[in-house]
Protein backbone atom coordinates (compact mmCIF):
# COMPACT_ATOMS: atom_id res chain seq x y z
CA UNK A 1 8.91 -13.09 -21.82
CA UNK A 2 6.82 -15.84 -19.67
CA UNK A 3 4.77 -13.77 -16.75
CA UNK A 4 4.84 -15.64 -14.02
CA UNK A 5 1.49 -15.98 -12.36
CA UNK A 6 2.31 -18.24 -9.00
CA UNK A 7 -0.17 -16.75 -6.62
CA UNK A 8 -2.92 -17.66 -9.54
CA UNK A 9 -1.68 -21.09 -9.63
CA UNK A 10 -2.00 -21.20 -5.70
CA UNK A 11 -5.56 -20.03 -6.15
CA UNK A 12 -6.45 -22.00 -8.59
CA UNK A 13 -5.12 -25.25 -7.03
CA UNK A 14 -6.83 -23.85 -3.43
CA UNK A 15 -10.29 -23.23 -4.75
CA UNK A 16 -10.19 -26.76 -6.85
CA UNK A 17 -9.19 -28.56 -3.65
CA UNK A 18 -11.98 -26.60 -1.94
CA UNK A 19 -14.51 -28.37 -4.51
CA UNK A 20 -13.60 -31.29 -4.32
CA UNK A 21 -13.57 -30.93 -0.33
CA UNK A 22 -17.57 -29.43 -0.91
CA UNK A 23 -18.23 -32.49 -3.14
CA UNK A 24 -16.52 -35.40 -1.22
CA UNK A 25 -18.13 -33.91 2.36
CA UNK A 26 -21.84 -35.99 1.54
CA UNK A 27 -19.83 -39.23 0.22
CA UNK A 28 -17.81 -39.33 3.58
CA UNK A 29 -20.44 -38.46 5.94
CA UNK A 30 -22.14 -41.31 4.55
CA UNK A 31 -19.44 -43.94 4.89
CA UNK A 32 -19.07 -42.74 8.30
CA UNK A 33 -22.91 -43.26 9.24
CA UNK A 34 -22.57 -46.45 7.35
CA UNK A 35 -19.71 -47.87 9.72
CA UNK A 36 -21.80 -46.63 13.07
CA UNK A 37 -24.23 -47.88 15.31
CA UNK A 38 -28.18 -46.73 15.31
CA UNK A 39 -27.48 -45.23 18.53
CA UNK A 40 -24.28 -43.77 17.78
CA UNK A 41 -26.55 -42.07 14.31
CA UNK A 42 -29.48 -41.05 15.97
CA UNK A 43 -27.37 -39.11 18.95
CA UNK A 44 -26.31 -35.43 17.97
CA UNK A 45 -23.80 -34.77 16.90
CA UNK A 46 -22.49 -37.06 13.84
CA UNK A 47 -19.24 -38.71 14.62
CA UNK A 48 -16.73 -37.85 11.53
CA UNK A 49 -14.70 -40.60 12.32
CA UNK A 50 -15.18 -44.23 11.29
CA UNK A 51 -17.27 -46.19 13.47
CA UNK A 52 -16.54 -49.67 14.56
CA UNK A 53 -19.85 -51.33 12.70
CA UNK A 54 -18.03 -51.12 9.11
CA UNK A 55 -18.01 -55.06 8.33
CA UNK A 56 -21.68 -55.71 10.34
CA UNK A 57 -23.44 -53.25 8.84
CA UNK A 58 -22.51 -54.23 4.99
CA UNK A 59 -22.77 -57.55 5.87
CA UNK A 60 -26.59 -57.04 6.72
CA UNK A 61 -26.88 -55.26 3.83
CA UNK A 62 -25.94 -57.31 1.34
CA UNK A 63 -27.08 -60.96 2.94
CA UNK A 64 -30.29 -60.03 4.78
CA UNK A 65 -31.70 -56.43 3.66
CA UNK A 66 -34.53 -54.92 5.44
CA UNK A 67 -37.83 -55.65 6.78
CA UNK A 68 -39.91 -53.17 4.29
CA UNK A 69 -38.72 -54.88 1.54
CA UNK A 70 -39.46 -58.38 2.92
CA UNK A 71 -35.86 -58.78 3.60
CA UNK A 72 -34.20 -58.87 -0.08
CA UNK A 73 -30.95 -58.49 0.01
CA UNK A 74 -28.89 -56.04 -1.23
CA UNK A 75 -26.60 -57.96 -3.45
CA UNK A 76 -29.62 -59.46 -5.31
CA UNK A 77 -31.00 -55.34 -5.47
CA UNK A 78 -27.61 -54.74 -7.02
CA UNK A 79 -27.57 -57.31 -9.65
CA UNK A 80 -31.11 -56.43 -11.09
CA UNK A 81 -29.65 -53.19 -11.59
CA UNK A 82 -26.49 -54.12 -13.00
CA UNK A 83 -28.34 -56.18 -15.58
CA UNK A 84 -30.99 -53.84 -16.41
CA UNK A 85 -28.15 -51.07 -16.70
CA UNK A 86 -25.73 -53.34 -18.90
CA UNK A 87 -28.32 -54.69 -20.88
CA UNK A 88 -30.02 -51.00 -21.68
CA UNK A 89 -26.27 -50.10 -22.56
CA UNK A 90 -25.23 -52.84 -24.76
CA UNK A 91 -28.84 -52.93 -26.33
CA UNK A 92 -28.93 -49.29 -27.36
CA UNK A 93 -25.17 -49.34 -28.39
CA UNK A 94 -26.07 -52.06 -30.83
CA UNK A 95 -29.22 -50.68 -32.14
CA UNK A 96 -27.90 -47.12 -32.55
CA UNK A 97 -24.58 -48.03 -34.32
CA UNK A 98 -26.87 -50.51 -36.95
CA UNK A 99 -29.41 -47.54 -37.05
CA UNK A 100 -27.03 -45.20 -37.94
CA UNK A 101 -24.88 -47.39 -40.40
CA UNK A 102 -28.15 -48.17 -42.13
CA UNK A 103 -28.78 -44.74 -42.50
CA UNK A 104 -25.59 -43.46 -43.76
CA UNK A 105 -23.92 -45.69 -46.16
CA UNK A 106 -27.09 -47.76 -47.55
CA UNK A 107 -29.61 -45.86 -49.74
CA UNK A 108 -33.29 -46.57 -49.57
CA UNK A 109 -36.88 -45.18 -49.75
CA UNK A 110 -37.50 -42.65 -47.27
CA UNK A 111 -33.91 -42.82 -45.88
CA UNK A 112 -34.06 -39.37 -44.34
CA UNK A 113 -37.53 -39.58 -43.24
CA UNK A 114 -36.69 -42.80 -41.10
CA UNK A 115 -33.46 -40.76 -39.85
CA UNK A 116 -35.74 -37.58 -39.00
CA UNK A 117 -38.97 -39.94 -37.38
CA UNK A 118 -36.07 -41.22 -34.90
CA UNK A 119 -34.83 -38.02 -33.85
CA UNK A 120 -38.01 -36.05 -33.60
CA UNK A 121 -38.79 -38.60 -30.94
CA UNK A 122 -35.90 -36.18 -28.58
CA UNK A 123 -38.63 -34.17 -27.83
CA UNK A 124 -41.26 -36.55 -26.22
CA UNK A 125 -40.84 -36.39 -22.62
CA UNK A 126 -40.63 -39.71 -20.69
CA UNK A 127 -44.12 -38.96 -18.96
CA UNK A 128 -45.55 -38.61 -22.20
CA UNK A 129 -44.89 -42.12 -23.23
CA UNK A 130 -44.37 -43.86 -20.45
CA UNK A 131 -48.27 -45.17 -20.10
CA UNK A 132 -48.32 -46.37 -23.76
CA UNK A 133 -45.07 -48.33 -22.83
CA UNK A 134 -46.10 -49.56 -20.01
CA UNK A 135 -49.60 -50.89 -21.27
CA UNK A 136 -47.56 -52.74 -24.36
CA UNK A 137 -45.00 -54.39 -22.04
CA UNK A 138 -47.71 -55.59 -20.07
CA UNK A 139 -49.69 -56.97 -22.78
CA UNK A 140 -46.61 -59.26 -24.24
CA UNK A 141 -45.85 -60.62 -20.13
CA UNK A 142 -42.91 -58.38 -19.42
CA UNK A 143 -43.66 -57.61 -16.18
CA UNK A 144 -41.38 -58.72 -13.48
CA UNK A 145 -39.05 -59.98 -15.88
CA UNK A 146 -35.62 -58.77 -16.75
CA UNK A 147 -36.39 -57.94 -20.28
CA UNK A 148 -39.18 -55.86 -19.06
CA UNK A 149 -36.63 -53.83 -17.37
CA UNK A 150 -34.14 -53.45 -19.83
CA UNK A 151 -35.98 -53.80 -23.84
CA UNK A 152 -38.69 -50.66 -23.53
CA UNK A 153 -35.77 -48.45 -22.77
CA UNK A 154 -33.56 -49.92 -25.61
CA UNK A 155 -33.75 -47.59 -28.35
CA UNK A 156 -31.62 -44.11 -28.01
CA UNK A 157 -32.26 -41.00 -30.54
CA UNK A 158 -29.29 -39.10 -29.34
CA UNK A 159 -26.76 -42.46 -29.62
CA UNK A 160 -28.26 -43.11 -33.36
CA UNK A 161 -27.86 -39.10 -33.94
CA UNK A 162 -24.19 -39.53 -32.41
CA UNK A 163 -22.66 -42.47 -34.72
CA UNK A 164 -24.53 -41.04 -38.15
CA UNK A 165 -22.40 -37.83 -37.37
CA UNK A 166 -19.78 -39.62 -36.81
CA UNK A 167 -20.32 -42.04 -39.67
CA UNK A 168 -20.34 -38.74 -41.97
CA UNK A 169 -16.95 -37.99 -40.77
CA UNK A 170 -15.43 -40.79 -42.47
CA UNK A 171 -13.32 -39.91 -45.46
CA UNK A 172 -15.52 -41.63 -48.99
CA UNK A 173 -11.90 -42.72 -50.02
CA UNK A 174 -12.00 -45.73 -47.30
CA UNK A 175 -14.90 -46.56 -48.13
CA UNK A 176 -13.85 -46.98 -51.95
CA UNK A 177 -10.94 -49.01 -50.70
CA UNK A 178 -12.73 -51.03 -48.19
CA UNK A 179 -15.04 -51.59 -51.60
CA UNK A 180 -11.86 -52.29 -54.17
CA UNK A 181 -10.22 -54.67 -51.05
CA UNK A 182 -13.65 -56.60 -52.00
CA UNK A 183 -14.57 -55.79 -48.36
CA UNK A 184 -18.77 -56.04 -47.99
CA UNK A 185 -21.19 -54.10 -46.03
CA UNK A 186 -20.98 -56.05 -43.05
CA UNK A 187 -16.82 -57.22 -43.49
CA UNK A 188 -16.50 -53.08 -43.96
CA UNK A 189 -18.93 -52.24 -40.52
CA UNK A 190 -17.07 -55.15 -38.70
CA UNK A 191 -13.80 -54.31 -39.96
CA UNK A 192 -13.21 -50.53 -39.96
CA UNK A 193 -16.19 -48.57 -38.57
CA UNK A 194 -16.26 -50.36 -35.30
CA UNK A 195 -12.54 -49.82 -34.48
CA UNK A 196 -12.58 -46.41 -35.53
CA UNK A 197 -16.00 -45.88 -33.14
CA UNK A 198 -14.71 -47.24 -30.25
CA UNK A 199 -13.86 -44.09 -28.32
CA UNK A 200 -17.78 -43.21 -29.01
CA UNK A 201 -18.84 -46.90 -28.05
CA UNK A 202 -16.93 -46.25 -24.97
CA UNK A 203 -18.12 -42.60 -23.77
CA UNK A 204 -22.04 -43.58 -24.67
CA UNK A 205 -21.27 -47.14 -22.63
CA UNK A 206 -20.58 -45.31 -19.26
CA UNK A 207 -23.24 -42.46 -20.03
CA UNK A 208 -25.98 -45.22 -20.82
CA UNK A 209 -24.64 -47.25 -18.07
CA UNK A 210 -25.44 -44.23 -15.45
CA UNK A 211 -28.43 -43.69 -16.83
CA UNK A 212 -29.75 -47.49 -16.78
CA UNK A 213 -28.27 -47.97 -13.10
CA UNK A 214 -30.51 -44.74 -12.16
CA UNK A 215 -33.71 -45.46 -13.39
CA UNK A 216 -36.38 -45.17 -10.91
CA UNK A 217 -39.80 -43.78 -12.55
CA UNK A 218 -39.91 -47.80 -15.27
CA UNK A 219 -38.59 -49.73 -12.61
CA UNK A 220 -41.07 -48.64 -10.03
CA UNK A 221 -43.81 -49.61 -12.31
CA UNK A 222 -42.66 -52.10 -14.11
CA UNK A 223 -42.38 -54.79 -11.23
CA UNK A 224 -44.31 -55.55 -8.23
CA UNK A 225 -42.37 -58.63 -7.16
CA UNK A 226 -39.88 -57.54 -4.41
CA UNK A 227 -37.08 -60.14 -6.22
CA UNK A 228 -37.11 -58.12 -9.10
CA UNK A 229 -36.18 -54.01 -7.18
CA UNK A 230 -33.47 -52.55 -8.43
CA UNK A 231 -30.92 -50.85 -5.65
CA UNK A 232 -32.39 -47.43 -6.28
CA UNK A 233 -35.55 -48.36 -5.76
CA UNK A 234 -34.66 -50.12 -2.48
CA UNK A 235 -32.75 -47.50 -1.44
CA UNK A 236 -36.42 -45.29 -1.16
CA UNK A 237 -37.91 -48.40 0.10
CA UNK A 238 -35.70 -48.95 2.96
CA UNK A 239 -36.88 -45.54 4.57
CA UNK A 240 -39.55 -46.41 7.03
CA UNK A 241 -42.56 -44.34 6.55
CA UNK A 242 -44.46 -43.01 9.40
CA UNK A 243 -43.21 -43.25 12.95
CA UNK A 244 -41.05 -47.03 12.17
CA UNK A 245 -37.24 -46.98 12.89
CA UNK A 246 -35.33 -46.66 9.71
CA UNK A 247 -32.20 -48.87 10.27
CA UNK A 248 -29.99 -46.15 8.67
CA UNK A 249 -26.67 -47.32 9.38
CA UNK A 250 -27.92 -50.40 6.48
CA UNK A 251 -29.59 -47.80 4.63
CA UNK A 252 -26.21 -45.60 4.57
CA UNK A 253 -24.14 -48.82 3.93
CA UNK A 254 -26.73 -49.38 1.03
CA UNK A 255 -26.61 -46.08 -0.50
CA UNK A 256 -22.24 -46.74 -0.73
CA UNK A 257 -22.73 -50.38 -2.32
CA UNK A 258 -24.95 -48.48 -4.95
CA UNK A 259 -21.95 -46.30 -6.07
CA UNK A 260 -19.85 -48.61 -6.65
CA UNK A 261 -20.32 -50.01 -9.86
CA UNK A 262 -20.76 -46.30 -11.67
CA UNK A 263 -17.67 -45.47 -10.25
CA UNK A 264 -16.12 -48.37 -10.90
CA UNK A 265 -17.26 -47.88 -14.60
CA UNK A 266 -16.09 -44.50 -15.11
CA UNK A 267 -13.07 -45.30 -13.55
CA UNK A 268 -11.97 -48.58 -15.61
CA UNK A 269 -12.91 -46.15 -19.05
CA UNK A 270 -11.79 -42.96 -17.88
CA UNK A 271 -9.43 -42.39 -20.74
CA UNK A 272 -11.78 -43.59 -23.74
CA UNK A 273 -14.22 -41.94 -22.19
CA UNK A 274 -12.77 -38.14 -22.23
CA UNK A 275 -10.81 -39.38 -25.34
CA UNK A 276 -14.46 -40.15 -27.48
CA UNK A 277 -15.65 -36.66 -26.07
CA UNK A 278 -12.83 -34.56 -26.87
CA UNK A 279 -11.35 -36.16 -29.93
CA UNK A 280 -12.27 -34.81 -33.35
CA UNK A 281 -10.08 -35.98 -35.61
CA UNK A 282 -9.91 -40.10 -36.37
């Protein structure tokens, strides 16, 4: 016999709706200072309903920026950190999944040493080694460049820990087949691990793509030429510091154009995503 359990599903569906209420207040309140006038921002209370200033405001944002950051735009803001973020992504995809491959299913000197040398470096904070970086990136003329955005933060432990356990989840037997087919190390890799990885490819692409599009602490220090600031960076920038008017109806219209593309990400691989964390059998 089935209990029935209605005034539990009512809760449940109540106190989820409350959460997501809780979590969506910020997000709105900042659309609706975004579409406002400075007047209408600075004047207790809030409004809560859209303001009149929607298409204005973004359009300053994105064409002329503001005055503290010698008006760059925030479209330009935006692509520096969609490249940095796509290229950090792609770039530690690639190395990991080699890494890994190379580690599993070729044997060599030292194999597990190399495997353990990678993953001891989990426990070095970013602080720690973020000088050293910094001085070597500087040293081969990375500095206000793209690649010295994206290639110092390349390499990934935890993806190249990842694919070798998932690499030991494939069954020997296609490997032996892949091997009688006449299939070689790189037909076999191209062939059959990288389909069968591409729910993990996905879920580490919008994790890695987050965390690129976050950074603050390299990009901050890595360039000094306002062309080159990334959109989070600007964001912090665009706050006046003293007694100087912040223009915050840009600054809130900023702060939505920045969450676009992570949502938009998570969004398009949704299902790959929760499928490469959930699934465990290929």
């Amino acid at each position: 016999m089935v209990e029935r359990r209605g005034w539990l599903t009512v809760f449940s569906h109540v106190s989820l709706l409350l959460c997501i209420a809780v979590l969506a207040l910020p997000i709105y309140v900042t659309f609706v200072a975004s579409t406002t006038t400075m007047e209408e921002i600075v004047s207790p209370p809030l409004p809560l309903i859209p303001g009149g200033q929607l298409f204005e405001n973004y359009r300053e944002a994105l064409n002329r920026g503001v005055t503290q950051l010698a008006s760059v735009p925030v479209a330009l803001m935006m692509w520096n950190s969609l490249v940095m973020a796509l290229s950090i992504a792609v770039g530690k995809i690639a190395i990991s999944i080699l890494s890994a491959y190379a580690i599993v299913y070729f044997r060599f000197p030292f194999r597990m040493l190399c495997f353990w040398t990678i993953f001891v470096t989990l426990m070095l904070p970013v602080e720690v080694r973020i000088l050293p970086t910094f001085e070597v990136a500087a040293d081969l003329g990375l500095l206000n460049n793209y690649a010295g955005l994206s290639v110092p933060l390349i390499a990934s432990a935890t993806a190249t820990f990842l694919f070798r356990q998932f690499f030991l989840t494939v069954p020997d037997e296609l490997v032996e087949a892949a091997r009688t087919d006449g299939a070689g190390p790189l037909r076999f890799f191209w062939d059959i691990l990288l389909p069968l990885s591409r729910t993990n490819i996905a879920a580490l692409f919008v994790i890695l793509f987050i965390f690129g599009w976050n950074q603050y602490l390299w990009p901050l220090l890595i360039t000094t030429d306002a062309e080159m600031t990334t959109i989070v960076i600007g964001i912090n920038q665009m706050i006046a510091p003293g007694e100087d008017e912040t223009n915050w109806p840009v600054v809130m219209a900023t702060t939505m154009l920045a969450m676009l593309p992570p949502i938009l990400v998570v969004v398009s691989m949704q299902r790959l995503f929760v499928k490469g964390l959930v699934e465990t059998e290929k």
